[in-house]
C-alpha atoms as a PDB file:
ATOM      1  CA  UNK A   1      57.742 207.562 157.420  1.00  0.00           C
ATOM      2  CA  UNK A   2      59.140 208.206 161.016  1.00  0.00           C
ATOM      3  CA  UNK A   3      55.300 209.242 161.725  1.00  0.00           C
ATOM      4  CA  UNK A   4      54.127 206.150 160.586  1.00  0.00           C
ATOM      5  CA  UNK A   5      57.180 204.151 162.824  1.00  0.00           C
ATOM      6  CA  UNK A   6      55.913 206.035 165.968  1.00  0.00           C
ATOM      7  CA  UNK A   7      52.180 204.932 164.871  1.00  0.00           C
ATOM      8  CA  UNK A   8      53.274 201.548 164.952  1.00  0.00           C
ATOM      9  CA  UNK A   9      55.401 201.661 168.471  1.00  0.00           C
ATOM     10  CA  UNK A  10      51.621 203.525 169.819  1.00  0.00           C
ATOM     11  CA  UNK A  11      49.845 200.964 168.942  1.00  0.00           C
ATOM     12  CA  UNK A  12      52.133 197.696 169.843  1.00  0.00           C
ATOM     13  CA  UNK A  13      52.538 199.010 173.847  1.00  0.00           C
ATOM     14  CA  UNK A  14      48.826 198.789 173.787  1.00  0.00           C
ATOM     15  CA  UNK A  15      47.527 196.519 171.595  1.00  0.00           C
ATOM     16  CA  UNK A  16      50.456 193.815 170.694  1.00  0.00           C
ATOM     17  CA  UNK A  17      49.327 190.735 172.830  1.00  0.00           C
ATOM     18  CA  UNK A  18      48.287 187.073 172.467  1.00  0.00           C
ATOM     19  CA  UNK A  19      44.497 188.428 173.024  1.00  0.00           C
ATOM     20  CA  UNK A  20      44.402 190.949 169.834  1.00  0.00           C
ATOM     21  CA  UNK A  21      41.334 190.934 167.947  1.00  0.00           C
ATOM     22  CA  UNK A  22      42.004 189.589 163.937  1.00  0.00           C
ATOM     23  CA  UNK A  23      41.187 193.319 163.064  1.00  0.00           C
ATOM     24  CA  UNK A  24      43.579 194.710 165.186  1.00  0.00           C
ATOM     25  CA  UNK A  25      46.344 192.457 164.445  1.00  0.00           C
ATOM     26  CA  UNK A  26      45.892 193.502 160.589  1.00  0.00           C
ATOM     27  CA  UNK A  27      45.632 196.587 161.684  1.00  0.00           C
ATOM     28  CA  UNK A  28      49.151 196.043 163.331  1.00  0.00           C
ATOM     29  CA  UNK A  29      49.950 194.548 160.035  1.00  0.00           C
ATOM     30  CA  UNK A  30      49.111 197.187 157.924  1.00  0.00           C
ATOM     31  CA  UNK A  31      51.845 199.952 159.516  1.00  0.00           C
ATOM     32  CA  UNK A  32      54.542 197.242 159.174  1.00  0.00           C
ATOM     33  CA  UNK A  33      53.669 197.122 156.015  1.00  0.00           C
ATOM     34  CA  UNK A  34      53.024 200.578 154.988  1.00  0.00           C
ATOM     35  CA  UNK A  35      56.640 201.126 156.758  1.00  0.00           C
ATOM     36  CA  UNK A  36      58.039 198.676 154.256  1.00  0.00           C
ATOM     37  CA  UNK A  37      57.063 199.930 150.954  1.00  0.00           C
ATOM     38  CA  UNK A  38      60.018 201.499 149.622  1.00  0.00           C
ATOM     39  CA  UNK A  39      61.371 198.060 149.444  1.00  0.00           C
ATOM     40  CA  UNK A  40      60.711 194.443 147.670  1.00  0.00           C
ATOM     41  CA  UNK A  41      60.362 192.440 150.796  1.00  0.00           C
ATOM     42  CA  UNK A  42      56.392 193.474 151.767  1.00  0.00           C
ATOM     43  CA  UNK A  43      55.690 189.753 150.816  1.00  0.00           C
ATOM     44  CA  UNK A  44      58.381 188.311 152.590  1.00  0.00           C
ATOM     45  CA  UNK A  45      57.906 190.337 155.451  1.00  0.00           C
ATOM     46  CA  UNK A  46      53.706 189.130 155.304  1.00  0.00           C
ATOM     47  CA  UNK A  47      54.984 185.316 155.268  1.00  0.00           C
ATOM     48  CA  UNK A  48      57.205 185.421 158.049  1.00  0.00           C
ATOM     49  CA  UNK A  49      54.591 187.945 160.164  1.00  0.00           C
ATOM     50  CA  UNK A  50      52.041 185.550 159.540  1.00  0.00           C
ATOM     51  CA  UNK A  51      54.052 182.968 160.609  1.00  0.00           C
ATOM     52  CA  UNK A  52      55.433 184.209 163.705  1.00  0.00           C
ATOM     53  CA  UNK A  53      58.354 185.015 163.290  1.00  0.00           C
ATOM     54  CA  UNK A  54      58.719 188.244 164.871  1.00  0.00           C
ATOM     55  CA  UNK A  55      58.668 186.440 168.550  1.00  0.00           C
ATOM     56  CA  UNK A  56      61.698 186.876 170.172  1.00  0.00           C
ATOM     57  CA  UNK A  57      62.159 185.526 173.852  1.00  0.00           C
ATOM     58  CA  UNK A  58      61.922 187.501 176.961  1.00  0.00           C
ATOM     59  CA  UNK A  59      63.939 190.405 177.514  1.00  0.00           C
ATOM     60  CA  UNK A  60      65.753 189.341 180.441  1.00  0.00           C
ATOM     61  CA  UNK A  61      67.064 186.479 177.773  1.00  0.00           C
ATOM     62  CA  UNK A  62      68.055 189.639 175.316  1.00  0.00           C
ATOM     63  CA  UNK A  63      71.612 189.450 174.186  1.00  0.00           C
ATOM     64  CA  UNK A  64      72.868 193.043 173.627  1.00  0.00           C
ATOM     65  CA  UNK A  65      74.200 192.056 170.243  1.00  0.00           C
ATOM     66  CA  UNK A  66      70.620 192.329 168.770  1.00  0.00           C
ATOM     67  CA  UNK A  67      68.777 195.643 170.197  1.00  0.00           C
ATOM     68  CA  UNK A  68      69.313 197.116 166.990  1.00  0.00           C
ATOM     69  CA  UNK A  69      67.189 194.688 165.154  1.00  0.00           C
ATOM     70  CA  UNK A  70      63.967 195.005 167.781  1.00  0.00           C
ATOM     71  CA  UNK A  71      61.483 196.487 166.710  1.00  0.00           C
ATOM     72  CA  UNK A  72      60.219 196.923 170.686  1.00  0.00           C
ATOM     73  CA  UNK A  73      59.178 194.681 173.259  1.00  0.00           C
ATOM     74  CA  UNK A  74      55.541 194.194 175.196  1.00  0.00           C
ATOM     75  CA  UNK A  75      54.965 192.112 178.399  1.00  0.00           C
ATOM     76  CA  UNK A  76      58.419 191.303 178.745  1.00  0.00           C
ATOM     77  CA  UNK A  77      58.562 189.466 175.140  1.00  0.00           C
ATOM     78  CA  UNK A  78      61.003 191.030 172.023  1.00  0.00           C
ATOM     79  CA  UNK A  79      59.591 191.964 169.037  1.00  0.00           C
ATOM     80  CA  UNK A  80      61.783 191.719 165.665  1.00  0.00           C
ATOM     81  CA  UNK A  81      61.497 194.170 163.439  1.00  0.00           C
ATOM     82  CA  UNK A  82      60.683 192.056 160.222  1.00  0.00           C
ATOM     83  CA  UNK A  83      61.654 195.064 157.890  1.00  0.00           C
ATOM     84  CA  UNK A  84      65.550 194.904 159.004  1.00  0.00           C
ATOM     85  CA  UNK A  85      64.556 190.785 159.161  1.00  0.00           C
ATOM     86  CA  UNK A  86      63.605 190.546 155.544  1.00  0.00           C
ATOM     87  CA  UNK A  87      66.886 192.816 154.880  1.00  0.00           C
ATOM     88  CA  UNK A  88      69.253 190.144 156.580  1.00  0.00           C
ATOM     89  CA  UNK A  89      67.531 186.946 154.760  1.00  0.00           C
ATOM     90  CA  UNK A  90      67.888 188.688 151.582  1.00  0.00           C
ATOM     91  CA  UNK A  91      71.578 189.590 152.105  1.00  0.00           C
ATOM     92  CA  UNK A  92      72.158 185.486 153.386  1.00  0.00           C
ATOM     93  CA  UNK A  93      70.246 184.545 150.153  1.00  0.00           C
ATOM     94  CA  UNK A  94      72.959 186.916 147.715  1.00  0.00           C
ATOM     95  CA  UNK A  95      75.894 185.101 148.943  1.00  0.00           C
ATOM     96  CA  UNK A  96      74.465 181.526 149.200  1.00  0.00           C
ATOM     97  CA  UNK A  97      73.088 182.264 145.480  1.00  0.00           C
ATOM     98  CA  UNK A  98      76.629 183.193 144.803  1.00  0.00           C
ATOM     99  CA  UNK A  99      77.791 179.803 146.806  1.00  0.00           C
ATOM    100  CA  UNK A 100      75.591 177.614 144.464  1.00  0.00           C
ATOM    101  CA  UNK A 101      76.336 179.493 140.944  1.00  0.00           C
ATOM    102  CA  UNK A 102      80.285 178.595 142.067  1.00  0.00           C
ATOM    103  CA  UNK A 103      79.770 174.757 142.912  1.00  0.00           C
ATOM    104  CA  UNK A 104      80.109 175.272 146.963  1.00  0.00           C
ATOM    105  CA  UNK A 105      79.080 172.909 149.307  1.00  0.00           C
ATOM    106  CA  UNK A 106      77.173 173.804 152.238  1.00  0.00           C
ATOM    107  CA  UNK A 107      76.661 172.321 155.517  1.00  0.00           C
ATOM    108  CA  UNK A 108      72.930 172.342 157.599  1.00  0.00           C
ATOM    109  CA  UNK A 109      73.274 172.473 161.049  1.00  0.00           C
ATOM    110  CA  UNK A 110      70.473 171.961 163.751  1.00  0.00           C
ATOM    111  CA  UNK A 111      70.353 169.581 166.483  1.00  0.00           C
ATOM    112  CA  UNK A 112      67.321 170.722 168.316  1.00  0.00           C
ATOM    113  CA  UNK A 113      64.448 168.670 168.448  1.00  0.00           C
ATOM    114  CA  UNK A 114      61.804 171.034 166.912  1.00  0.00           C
ATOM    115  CA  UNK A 115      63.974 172.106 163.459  1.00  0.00           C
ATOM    116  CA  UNK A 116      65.470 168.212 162.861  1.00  0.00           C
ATOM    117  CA  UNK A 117      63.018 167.619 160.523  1.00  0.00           C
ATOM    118  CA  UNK A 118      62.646 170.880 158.634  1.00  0.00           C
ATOM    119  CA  UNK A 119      66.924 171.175 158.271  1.00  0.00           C
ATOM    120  CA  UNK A 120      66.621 167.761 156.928  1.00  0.00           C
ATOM    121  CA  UNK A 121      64.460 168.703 154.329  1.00  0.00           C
ATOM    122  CA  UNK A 122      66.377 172.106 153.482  1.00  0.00           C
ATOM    123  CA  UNK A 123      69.084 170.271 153.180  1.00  0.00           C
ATOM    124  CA  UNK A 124      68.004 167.529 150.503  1.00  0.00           C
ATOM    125  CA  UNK A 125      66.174 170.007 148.885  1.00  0.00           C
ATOM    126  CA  UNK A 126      69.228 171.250 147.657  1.00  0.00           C
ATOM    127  CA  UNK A 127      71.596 167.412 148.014  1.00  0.00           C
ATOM    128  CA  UNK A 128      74.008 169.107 150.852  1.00  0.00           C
ATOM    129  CA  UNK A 129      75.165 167.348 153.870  1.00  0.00           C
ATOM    130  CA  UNK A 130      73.428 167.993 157.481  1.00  0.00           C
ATOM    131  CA  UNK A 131      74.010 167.251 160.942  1.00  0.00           C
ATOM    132  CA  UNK A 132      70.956 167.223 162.978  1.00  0.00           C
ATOM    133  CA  UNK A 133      71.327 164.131 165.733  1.00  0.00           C
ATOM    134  CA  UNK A 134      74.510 165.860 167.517  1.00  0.00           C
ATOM    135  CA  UNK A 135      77.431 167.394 167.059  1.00  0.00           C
ATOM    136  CA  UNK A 136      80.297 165.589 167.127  1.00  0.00           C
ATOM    137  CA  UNK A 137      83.833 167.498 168.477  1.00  0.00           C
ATOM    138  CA  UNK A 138      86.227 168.179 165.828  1.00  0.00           C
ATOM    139  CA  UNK A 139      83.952 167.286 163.041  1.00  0.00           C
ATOM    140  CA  UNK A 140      85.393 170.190 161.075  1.00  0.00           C
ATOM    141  CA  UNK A 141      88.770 170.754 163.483  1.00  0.00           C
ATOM    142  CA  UNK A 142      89.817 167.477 163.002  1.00  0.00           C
ATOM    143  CA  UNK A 143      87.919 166.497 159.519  1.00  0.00           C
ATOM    144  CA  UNK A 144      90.854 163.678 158.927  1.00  0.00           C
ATOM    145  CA  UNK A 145      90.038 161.526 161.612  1.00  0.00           C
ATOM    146  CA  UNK A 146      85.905 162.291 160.930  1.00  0.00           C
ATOM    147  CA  UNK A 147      86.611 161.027 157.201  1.00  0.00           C
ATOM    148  CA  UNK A 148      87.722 158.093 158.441  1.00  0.00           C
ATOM    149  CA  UNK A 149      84.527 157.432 160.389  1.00  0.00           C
ATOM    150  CA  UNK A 150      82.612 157.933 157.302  1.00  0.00           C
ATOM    151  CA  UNK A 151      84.659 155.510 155.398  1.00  0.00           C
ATOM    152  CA  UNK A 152      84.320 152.726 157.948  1.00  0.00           C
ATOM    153  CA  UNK A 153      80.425 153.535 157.651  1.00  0.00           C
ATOM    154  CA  UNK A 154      81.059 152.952 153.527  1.00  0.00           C
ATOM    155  CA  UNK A 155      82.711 149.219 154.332  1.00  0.00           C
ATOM    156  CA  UNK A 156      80.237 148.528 156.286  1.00  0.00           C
ATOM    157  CA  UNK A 157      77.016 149.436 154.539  1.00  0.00           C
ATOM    158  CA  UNK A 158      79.009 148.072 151.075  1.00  0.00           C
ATOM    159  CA  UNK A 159      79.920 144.647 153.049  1.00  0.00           C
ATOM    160  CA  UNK A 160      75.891 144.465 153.871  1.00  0.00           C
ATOM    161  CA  UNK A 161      75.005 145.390 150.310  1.00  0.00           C
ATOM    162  CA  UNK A 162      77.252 142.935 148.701  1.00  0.00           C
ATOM    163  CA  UNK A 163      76.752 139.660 151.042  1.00  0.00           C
ATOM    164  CA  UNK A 164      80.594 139.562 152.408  1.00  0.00           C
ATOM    165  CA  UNK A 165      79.754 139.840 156.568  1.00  0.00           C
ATOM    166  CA  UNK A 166      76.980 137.331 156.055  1.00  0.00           C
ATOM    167  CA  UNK A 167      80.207 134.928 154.242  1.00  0.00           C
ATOM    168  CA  UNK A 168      83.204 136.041 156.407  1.00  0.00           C
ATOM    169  CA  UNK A 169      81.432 136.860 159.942  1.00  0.00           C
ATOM    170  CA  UNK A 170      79.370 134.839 162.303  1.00  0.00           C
ATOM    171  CA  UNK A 171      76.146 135.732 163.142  1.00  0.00           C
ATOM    172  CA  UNK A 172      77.212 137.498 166.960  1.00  0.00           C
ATOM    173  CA  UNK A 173      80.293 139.158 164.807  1.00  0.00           C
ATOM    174  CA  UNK A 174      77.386 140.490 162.393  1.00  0.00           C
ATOM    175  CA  UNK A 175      75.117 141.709 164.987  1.00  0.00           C
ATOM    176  CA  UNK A 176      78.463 143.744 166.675  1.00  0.00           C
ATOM    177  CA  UNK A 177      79.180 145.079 163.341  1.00  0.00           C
ATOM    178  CA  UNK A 178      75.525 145.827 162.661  1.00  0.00           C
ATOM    179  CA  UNK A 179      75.461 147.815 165.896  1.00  0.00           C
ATOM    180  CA  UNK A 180      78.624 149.581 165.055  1.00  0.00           C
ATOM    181  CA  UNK A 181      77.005 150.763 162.021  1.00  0.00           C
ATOM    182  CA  UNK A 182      73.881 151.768 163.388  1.00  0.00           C
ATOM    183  CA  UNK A 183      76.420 154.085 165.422  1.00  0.00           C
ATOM    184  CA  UNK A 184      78.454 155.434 162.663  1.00  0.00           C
ATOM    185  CA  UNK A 185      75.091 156.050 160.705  1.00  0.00           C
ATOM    186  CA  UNK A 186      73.178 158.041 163.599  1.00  0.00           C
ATOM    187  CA  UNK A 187      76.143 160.484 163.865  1.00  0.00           C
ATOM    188  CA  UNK A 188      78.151 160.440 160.447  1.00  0.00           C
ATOM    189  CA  UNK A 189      74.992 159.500 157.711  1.00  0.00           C
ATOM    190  CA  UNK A 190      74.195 163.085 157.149  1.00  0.00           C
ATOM    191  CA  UNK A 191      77.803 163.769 156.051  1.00  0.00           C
ATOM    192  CA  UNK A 192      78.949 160.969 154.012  1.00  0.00           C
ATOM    193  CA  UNK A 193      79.145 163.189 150.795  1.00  0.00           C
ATOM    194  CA  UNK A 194      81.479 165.852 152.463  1.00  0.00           C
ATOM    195  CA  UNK A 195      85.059 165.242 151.283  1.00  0.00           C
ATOM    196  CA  UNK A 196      86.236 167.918 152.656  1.00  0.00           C
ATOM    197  CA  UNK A 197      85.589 170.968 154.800  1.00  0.00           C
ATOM    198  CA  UNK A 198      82.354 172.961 153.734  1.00  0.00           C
ATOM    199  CA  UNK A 199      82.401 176.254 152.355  1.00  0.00           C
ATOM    200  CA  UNK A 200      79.376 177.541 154.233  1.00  0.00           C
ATOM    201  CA  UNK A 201      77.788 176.691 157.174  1.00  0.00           C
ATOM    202  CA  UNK A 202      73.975 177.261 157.559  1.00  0.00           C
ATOM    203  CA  UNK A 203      73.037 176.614 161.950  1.00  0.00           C
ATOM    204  CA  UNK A 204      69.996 176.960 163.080  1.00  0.00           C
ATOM    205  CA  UNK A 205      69.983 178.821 166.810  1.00  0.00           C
ATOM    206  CA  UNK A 206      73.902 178.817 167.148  1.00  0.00           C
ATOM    207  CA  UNK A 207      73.591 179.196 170.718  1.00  0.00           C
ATOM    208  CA  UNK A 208      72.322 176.351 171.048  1.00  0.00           C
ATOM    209  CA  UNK A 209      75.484 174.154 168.648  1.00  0.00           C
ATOM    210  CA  UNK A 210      78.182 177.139 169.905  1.00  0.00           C
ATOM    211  CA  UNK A 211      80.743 174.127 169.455  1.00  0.00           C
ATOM    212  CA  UNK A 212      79.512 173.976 165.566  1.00  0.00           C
ATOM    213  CA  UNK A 213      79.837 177.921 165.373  1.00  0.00           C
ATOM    214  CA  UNK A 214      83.088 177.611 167.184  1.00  0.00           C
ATOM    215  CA  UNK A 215      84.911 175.380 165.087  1.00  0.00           C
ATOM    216  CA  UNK A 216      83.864 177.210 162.046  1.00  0.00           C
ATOM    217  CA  UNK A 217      84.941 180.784 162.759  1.00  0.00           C
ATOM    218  CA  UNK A 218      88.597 178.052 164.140  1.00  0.00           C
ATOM    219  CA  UNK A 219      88.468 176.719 160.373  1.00  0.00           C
ATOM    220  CA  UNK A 220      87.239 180.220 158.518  1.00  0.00           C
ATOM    221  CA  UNK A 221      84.195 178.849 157.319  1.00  0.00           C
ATOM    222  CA  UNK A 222      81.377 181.536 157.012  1.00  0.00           C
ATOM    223  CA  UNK A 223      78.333 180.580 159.058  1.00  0.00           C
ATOM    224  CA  UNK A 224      74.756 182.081 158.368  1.00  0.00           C
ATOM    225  CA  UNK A 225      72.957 182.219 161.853  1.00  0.00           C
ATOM    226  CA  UNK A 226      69.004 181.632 161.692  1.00  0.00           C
ATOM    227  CA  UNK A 227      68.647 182.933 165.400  1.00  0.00           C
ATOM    228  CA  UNK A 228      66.557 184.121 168.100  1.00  0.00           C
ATOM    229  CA  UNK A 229      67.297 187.441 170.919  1.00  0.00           C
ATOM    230  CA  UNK A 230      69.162 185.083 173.287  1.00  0.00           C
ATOM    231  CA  UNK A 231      72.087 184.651 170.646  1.00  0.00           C
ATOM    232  CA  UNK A 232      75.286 186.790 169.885  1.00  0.00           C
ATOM    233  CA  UNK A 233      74.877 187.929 166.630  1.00  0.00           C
ATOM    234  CA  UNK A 234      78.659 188.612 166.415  1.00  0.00           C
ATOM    235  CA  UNK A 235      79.483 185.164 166.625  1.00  0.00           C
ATOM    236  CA  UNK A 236      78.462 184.775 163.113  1.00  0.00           C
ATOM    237  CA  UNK A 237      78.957 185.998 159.461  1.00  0.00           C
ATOM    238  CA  UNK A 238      75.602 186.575 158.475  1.00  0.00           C
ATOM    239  CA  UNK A 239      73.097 186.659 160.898  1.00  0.00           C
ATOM    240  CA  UNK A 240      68.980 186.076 160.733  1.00  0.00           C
ATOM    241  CA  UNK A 241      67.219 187.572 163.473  1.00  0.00           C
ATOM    242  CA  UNK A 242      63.783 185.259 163.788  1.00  0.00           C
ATOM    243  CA  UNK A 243      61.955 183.291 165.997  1.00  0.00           C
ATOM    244  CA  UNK A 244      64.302 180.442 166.239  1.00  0.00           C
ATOM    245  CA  UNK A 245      62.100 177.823 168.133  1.00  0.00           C
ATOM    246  CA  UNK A 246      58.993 177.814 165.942  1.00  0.00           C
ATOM    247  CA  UNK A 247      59.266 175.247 163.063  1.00  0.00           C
ATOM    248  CA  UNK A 248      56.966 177.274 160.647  1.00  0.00           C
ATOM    249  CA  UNK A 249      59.381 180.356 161.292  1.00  0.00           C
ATOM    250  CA  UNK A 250      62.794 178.147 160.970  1.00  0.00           C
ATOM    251  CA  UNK A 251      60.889 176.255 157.754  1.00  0.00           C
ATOM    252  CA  UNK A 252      60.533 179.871 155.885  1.00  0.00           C
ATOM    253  CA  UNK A 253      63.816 181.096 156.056  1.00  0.00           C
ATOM    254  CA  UNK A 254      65.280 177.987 155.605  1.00  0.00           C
ATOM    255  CA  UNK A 255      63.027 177.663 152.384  1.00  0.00           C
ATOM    256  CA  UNK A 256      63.938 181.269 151.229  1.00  0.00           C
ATOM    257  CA  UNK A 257      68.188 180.534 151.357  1.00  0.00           C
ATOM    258  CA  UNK A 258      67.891 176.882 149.919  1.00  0.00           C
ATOM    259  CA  UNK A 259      65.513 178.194 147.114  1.00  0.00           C
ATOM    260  CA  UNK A 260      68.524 181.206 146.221  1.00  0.00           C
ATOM    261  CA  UNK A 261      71.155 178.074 146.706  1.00  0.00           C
ATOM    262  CA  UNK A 262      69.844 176.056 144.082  1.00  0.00           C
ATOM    263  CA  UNK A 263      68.864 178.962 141.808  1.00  0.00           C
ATOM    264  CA  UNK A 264      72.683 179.527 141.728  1.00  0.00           C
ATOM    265  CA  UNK A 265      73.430 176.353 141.516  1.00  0.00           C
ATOM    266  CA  UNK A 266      71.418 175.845 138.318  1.00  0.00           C
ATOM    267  CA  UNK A 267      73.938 177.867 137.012  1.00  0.00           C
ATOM    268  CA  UNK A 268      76.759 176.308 137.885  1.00  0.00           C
ATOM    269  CA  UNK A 269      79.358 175.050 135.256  1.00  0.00           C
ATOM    270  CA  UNK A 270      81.789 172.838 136.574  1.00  0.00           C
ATOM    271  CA  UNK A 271      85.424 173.395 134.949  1.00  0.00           C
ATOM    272  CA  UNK A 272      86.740 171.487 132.567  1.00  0.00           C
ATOM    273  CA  UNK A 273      89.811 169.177 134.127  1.00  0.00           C
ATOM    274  CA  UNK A 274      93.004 170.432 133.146  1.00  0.00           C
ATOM    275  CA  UNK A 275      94.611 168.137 130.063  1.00  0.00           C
ATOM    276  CA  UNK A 276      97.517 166.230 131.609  1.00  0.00           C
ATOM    277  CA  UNK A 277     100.733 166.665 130.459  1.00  0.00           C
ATOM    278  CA  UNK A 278     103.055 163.691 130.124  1.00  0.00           C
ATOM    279  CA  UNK A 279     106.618 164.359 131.844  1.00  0.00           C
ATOM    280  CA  UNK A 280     109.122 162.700 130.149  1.00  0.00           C
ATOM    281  CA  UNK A 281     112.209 161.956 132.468  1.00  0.00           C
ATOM    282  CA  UNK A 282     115.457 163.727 130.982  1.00  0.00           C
ATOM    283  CA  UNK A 283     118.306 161.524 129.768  1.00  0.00           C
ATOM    284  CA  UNK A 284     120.834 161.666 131.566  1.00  0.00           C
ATOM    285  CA  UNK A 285     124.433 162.143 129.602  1.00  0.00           C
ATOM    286  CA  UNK A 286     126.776 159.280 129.199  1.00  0.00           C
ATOM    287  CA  UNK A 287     129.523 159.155 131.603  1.00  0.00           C
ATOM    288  CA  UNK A 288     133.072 159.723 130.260  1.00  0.00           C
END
């Protein structure tokens, strides 16, 4: 095996490069994979190679916190090593299969432009709440005044729904209230169903939303960290060392953890409420 790992590191210093030949990136392909055998991530490990998700940024962007996850570098640019990548998703995917199987409630986090779409999807894949437009300060620090944000958005979309601003408003009142709501629904609409503070946190490149990441190691809420080289992987719980800023690489983890989510969830068996017991007041004795 560690014949086969100094193979590979040969033949990436010379031939890993944007101008391989097809044969010679399977070639590539085919150590990795050979290298990865004696576990049950080879097709894992294909999807995300195939996908590019073994980019990392420049190493002058390297954060120290993930050399041990590299599988080498070439012109300057990091190279994951998808074997120890594969390991990380799969550990991520045992405790959000855990989350779902115990009724948790997860929270999607990515506000850069390329990964909006593809966290939105994750997360109604699997009916959890998201943030992807920006993150607002104290939206877990100071959840009490957030809820009430998210309740004035409820008035207002219910007083649309049922007629009462077009009865009780005039038409410039309506078109300020409209506005208001068009406000409360760009930043608050993705977390209407949270009630309270999440249980997990999934953030895509939590360099990029540090404030999310910060106010959930404030709160002790876990956070899984789908990341790239530039980010500290000790800043999170459970980190994901992939290329970060490609939507087909973001798109296959995030299908991989919301897939073991709701197969734990399908398991899940809410509890039974607790019969309530009727507390009779005691008499009191008659005074003498």
């Amino acid at each position: 095996m560690s014949m086969l790992r100094e193979a590979a590191i040969r033949l990436r210093l010379h031939n890993y490069c944007g101008s391989i030949t097809e044969l010679k990136r399977r070639a590539l392909f085919c150590l990795v994979f050979i290298m990865s055998t004696h576990t049950n991530n080879s097709s894992l490990i294909e999807r995300l190679f195939n996908v590019g998700a073994h980019f990392g940024f420049k190493k002058s962007r390297r954060h120290p916190t993930v050399t041990p996850y590299l599988f080498g570098t070439k012109e300057g640019n990091d190279i994951f090593d998808l074997e120890k990548t594969a390991a990380l998703i799969g550990a991520a995917k045992t405790v959000l299969t855990e989350a779902g199987a115990n009724g948790k409630t997860v929270l999607f986090v990515g506000t850069k432009t390329e990964v909006i779409d593809v966290v939105t999807k994750a997360a109604d894949k699997v009916t959890m709440p998201f943030v992807v437009n920006r993150w607002i300060g104290g939206m877990l620090s100071n959840f009490s005044e957030i809820k009430k944000r998210i309740v004035r958005l409820e008035e207002l979309e219910s007083g649309v729904a049922s007629g009462e601003l077009e009865r009780k408003y005039t038409k410039k009142e309506r078109m300020m209230l409209g506005r208001e709501a068009t406000k409360l629904a760009h930043n608050f609409k993705g977390i209407s169903s949270l009630s309270r503070l999440p249980d997990f946190m999934v953030v895509v490149d939590p360099r990029h939303d540090h404030i999310a990441v910060k106010e959930a190691r404030d709160m002790k809420v876990p956070v899984i960290g789908i990341m790239s080289s530039d980010c500290n992987v000790a800043l999170v719980d459970h980190p994901v060392l992939v290329n970060d800023a490609l939507t087909a690489s973001v798109s296959a983890v995030l299908d991989e953890l919301t897939t073991a989510f709701a197969e734990g969830a399908a398991a899940y068996v809410p509890k039974p409420a607790a019969p309530r017991t009727d507390v009779r007041p005691r008499s009191r004795a008659p005074r003498a």
